[in-house]
C-alpha atoms as a PDB file:
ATOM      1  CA  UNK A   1      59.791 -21.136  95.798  1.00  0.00           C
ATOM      2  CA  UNK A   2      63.382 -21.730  96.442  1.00  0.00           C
ATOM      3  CA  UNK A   3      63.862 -24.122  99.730  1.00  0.00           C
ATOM      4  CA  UNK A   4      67.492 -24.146 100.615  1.00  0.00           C
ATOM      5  CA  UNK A   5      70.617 -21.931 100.086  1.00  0.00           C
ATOM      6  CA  UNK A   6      73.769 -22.875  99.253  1.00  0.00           C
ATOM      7  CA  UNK A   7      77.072 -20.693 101.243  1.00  0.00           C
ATOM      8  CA  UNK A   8      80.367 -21.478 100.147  1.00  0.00           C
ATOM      9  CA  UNK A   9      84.066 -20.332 101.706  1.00  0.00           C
ATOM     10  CA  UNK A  10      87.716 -20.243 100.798  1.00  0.00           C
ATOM     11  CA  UNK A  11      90.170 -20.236 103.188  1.00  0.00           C
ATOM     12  CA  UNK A  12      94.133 -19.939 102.568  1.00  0.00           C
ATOM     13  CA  UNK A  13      96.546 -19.164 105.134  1.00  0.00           C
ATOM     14  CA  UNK A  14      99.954 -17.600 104.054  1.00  0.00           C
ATOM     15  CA  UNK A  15     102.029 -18.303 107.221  1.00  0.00           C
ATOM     16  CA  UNK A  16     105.295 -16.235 108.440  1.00  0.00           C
ATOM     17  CA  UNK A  17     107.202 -18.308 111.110  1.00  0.00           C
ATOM     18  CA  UNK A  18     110.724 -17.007 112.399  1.00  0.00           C
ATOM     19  CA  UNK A  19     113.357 -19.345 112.067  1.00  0.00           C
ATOM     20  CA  UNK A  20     115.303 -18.775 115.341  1.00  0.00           C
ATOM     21  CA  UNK A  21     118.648 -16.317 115.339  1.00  0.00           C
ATOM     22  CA  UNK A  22     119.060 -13.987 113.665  1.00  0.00           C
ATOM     23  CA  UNK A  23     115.445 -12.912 114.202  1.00  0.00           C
ATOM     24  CA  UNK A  24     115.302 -11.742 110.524  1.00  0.00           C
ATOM     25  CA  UNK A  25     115.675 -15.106 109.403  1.00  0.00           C
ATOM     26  CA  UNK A  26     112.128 -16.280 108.211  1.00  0.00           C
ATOM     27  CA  UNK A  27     110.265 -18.222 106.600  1.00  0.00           C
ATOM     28  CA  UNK A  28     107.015 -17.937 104.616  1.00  0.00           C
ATOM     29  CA  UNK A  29     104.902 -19.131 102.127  1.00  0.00           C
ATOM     30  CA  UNK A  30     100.937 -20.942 101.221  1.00  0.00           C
ATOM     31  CA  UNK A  31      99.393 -22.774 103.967  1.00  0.00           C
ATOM     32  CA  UNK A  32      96.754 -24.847 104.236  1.00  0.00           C
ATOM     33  CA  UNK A  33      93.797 -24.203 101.426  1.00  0.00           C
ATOM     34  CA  UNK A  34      89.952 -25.039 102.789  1.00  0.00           C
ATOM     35  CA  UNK A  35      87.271 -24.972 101.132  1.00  0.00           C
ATOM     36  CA  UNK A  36      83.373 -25.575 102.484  1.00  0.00           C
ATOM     37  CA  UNK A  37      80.050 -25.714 100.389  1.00  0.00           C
ATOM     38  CA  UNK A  38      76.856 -25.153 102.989  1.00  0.00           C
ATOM     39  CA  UNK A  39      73.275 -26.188 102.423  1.00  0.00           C
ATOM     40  CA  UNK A  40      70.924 -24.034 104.554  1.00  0.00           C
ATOM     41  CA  UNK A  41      67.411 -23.850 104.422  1.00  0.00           C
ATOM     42  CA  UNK A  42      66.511 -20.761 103.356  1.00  0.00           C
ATOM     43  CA  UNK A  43      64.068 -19.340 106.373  1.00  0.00           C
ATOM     44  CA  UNK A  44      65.826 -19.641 109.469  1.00  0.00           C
ATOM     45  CA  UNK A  45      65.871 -16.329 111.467  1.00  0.00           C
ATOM     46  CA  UNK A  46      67.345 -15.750 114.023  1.00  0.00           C
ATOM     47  CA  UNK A  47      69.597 -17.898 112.959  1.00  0.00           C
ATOM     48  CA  UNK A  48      71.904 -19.611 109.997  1.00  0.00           C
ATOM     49  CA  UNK A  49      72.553 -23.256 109.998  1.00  0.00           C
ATOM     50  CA  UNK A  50      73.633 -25.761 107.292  1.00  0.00           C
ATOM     51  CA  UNK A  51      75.397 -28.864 106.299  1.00  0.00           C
ATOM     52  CA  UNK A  52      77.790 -29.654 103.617  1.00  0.00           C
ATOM     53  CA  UNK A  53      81.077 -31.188 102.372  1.00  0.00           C
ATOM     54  CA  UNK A  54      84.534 -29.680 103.322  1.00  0.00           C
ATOM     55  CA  UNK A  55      88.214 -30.253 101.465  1.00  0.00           C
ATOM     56  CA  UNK A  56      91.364 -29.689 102.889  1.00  0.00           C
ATOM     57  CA  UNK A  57      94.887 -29.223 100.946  1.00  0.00           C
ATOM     58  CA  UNK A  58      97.877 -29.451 103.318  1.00  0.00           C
ATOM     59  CA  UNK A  59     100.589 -27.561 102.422  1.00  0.00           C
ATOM     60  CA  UNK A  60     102.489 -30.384 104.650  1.00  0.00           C
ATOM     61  CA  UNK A  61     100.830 -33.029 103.870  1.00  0.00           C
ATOM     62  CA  UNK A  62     100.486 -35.427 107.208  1.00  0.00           C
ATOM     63  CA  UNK A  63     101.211 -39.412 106.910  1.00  0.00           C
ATOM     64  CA  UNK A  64     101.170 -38.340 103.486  1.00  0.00           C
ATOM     65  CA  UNK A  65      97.974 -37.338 103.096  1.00  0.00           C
ATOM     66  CA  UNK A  66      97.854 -34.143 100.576  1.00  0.00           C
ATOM     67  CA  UNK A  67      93.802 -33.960 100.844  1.00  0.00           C
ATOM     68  CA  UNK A  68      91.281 -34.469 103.495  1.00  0.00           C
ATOM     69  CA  UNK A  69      87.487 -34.619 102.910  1.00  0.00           C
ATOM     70  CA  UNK A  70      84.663 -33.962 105.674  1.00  0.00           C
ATOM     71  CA  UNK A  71      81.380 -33.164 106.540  1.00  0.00           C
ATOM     72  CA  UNK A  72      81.196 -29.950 107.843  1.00  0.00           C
ATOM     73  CA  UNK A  73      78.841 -27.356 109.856  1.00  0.00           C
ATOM     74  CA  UNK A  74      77.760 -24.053 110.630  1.00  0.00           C
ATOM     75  CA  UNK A  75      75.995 -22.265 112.879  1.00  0.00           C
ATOM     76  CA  UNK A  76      75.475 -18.030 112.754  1.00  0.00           C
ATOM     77  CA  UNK A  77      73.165 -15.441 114.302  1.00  0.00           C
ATOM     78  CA  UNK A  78      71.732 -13.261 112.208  1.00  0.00           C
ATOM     79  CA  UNK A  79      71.801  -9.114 113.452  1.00  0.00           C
ATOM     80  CA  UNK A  80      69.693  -6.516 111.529  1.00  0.00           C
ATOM     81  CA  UNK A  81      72.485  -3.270 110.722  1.00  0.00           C
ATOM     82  CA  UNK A  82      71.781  -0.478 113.395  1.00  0.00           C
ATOM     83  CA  UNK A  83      70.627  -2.892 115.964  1.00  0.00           C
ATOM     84  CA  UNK A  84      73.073  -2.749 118.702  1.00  0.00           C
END
């Protein structure tokens, strides 16, 4: 009888930010990279919670930090198809 579940997710931004005049001066390029790994238990209608570790690359990194690690959460409700 499996318990929990695990939910992962990937995140990358690819940012396009004008540069001023002329306005087809731009730049563009990766952003920030996330990536989460849940732990749910498994039977939790209506809803999905869970708990797990996060980790952050900066594509700038701030007070030169390239990498950030967290604890992360979630919290979803759950909707059968067809029922609204």
């Amino acid at each position: 009888m499996t318990l929990w579940a695990s939910v992962d997710g990937f995140i990358e931004g690819t940012p396009d930010i004008p540069q001023g005049r002329p306005a087809n001066d731009r730049k563009n390029g990766l952003g920030d990279i996330d990536y989460s790994l849940f732990f749910s238990p498994y039977k939790t209608k209506p809803f999905i919670w869970g708990i797990g570790p996060s980790i952050t690359f900066k594509d700038y990194p701030i007070r030169q930090r390239p990498a950030s690690f967290n604890l992360d959460k979630v919290l979803a409700q759950i909707e059968r198809a067809g029922s609204r």
